[in-house]
C-alpha atoms as a PDB file:
ATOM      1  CA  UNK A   1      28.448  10.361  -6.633  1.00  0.00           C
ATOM      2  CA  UNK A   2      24.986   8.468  -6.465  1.00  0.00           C
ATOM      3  CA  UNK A   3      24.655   4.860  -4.850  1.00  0.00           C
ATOM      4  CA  UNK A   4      24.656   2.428  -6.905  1.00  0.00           C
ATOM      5  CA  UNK A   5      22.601  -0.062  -5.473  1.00  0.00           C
ATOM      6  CA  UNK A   6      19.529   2.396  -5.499  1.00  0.00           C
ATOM      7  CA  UNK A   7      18.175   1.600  -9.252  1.00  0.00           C
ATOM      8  CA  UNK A   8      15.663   3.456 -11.144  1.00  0.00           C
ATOM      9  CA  UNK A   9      12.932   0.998  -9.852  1.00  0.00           C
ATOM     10  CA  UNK A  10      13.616   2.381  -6.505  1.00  0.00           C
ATOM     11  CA  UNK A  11      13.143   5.797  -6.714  1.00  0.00           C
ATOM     12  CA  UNK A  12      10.147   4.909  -8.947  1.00  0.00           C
ATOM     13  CA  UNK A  13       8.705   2.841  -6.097  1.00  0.00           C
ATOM     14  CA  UNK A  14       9.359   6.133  -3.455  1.00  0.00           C
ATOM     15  CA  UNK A  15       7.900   8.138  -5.762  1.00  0.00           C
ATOM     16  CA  UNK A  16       4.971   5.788  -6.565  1.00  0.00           C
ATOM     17  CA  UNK A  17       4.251   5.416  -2.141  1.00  0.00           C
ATOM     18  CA  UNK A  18       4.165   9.136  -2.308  1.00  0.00           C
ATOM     19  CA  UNK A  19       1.873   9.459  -5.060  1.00  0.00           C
ATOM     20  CA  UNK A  20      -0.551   6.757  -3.848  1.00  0.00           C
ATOM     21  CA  UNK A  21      -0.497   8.135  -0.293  1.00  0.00           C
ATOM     22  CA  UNK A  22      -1.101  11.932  -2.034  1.00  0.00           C
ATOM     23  CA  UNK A  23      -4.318  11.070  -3.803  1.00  0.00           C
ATOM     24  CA  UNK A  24      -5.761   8.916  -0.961  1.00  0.00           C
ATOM     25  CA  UNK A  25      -5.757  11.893   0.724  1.00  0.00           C
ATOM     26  CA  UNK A  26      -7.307  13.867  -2.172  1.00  0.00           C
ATOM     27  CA  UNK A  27      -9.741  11.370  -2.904  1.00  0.00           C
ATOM     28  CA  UNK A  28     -13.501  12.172  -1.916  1.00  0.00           C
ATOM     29  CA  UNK A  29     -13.825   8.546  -1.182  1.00  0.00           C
ATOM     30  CA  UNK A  30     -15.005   8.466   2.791  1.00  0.00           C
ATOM     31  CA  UNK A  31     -13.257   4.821   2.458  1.00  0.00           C
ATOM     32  CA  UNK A  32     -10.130   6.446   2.113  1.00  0.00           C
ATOM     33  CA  UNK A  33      -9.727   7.893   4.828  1.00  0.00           C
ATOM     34  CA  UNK A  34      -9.010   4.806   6.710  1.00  0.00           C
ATOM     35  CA  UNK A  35      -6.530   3.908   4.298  1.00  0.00           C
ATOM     36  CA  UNK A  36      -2.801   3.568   4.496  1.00  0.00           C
ATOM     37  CA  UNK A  37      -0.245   2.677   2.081  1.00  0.00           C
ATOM     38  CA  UNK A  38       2.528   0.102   3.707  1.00  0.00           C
ATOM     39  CA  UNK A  39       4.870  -1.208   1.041  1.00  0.00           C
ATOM     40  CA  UNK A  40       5.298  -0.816  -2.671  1.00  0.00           C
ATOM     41  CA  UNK A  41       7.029  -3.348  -5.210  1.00  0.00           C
ATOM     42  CA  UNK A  42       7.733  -2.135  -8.816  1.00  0.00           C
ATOM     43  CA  UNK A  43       9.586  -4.871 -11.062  1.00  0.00           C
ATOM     44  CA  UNK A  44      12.550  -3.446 -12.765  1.00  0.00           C
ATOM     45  CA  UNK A  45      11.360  -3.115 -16.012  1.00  0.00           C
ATOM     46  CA  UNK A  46       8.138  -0.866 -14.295  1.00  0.00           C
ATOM     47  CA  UNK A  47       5.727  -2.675 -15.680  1.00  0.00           C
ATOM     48  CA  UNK A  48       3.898  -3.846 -12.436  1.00  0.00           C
ATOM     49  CA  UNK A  49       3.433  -1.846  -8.983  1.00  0.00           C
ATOM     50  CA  UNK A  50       2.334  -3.776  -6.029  1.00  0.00           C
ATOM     51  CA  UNK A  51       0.920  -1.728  -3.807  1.00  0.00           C
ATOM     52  CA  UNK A  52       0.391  -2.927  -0.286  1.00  0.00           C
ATOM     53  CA  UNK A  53      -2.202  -1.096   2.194  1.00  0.00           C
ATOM     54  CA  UNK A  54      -3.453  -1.614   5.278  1.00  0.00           C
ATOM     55  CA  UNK A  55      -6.618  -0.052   7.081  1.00  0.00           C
ATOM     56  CA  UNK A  56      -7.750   0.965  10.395  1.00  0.00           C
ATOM     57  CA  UNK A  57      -9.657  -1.996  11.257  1.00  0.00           C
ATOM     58  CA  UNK A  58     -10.171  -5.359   9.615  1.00  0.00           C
ATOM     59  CA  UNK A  59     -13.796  -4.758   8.922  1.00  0.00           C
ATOM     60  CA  UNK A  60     -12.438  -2.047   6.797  1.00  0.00           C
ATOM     61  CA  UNK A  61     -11.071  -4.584   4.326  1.00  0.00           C
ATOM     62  CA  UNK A  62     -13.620  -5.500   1.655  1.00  0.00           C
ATOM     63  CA  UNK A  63     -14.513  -1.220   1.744  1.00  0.00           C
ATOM     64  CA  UNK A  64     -11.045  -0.467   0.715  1.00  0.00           C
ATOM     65  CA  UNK A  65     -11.051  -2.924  -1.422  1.00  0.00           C
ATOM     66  CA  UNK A  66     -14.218  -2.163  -3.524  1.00  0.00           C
ATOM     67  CA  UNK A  67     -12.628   1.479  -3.565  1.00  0.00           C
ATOM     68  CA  UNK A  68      -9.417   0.297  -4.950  1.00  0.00           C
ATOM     69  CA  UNK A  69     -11.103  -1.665  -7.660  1.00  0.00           C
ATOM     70  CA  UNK A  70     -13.355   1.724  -8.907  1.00  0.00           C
ATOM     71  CA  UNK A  71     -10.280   3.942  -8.528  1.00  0.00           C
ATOM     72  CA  UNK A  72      -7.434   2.088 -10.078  1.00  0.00           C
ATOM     73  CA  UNK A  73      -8.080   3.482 -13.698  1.00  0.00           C
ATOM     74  CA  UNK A  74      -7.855   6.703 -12.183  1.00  0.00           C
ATOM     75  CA  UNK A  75      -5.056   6.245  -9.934  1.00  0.00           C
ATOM     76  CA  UNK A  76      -3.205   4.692 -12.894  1.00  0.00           C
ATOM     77  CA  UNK A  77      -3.486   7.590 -14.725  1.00  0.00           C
ATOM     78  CA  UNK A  78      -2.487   9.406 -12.603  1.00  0.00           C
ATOM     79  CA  UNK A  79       0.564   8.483 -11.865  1.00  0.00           C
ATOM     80  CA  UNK A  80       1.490   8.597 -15.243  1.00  0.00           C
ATOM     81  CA  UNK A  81       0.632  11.870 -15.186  1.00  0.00           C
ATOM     82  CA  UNK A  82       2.954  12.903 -12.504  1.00  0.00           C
ATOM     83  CA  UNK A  83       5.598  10.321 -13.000  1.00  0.00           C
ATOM     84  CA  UNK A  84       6.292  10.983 -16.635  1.00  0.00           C
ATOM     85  CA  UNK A  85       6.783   7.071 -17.268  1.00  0.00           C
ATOM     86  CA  UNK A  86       6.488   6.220 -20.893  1.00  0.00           C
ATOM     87  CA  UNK A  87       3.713   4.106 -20.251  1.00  0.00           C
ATOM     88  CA  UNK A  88       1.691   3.592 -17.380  1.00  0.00           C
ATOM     89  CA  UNK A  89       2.557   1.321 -15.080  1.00  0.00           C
ATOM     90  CA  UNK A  90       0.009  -1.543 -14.439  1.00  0.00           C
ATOM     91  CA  UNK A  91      -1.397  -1.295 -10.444  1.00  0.00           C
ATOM     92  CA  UNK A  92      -2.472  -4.131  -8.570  1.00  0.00           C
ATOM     93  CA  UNK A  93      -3.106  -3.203  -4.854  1.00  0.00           C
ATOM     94  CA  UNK A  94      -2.698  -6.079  -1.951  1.00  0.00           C
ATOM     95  CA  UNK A  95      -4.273  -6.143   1.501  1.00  0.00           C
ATOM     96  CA  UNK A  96      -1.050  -5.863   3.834  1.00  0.00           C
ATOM     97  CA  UNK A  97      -1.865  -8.632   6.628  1.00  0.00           C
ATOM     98  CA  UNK A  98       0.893  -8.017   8.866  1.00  0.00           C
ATOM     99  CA  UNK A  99      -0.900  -5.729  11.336  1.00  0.00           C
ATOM    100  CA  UNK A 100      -3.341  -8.134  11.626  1.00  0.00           C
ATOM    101  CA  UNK A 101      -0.971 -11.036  11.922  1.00  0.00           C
ATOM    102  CA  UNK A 102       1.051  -8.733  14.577  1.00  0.00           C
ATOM    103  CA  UNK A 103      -1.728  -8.180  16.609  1.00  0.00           C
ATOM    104  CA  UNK A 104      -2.698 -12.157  16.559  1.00  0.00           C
ATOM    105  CA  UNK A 105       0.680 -12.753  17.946  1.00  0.00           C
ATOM    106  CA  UNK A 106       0.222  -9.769  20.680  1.00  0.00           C
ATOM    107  CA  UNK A 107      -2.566 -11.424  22.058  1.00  0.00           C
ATOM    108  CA  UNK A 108      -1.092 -15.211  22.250  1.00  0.00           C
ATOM    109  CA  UNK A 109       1.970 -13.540  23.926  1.00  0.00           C
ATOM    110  CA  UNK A 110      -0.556 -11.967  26.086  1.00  0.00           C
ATOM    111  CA  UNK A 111      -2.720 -14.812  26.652  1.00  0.00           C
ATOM    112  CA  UNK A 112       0.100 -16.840  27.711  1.00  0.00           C
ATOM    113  CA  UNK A 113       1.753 -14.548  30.024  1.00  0.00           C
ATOM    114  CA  UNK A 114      -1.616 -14.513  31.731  1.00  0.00           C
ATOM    115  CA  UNK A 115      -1.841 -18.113  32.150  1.00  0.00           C
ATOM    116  CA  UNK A 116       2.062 -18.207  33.206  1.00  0.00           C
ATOM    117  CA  UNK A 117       0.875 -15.641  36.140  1.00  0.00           C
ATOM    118  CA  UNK A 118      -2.010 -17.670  37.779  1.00  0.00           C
END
């Protein structure tokens, strides 16, 4: 018996990660290589994917950016390709700032322990 709880949107999401992650890698962009897919969204009537990334360094930003805008017609149809949807579901891709808000917080932590030990 299947769950429930785990809609079509959600396996559509899985699949989209997977997809997104895939053709990254088979991209010959060089600024995809630094590229990682964090979180995906779809809405449940999978119109809309939100696609959250992050990259190696925050410098990286505005290149994986630019890249995203010049590839999203392709990676759009692409995934229609492969997902069989009956129409293609609109991308929008989204700069995942928790690493960098993570780290931020690593360092105060740090910074205070160091001032706690002199």
């Amino acid at each position: 018996m299947r769950n429930a709880s785990y809609s079509r949107a959600d396996r559509i999401k899985s699949l989209v990660h997977k997809e997104v992650a895939s053709l990254l890698h088979e991209m010959n962009d060089p600024r995809s290589a630094f590229v990682t897919i964090t979180y995906v969204e779809v809405t449940k009537d999978l119109d809309i994917a939100k696609i959250y990334y992050s990259v190696l360094k925050p410098e990286m930003k505005l290149d994986a950016q630019s890249m995203f805008k010049s590839a999203k017609g392709f990676i759009r149809s692409q995934l229609a390709k492969k997902l069989f949807l009956r129409k293609a579901v609109e991308v929008r891709f989204i700069y995942d700032e928790f690493l960098e808000q993570s780290q931020k917080v690593i360092n105060l932590l740090d910074k205070i322990k160091d001032e706690e030990g002199k």
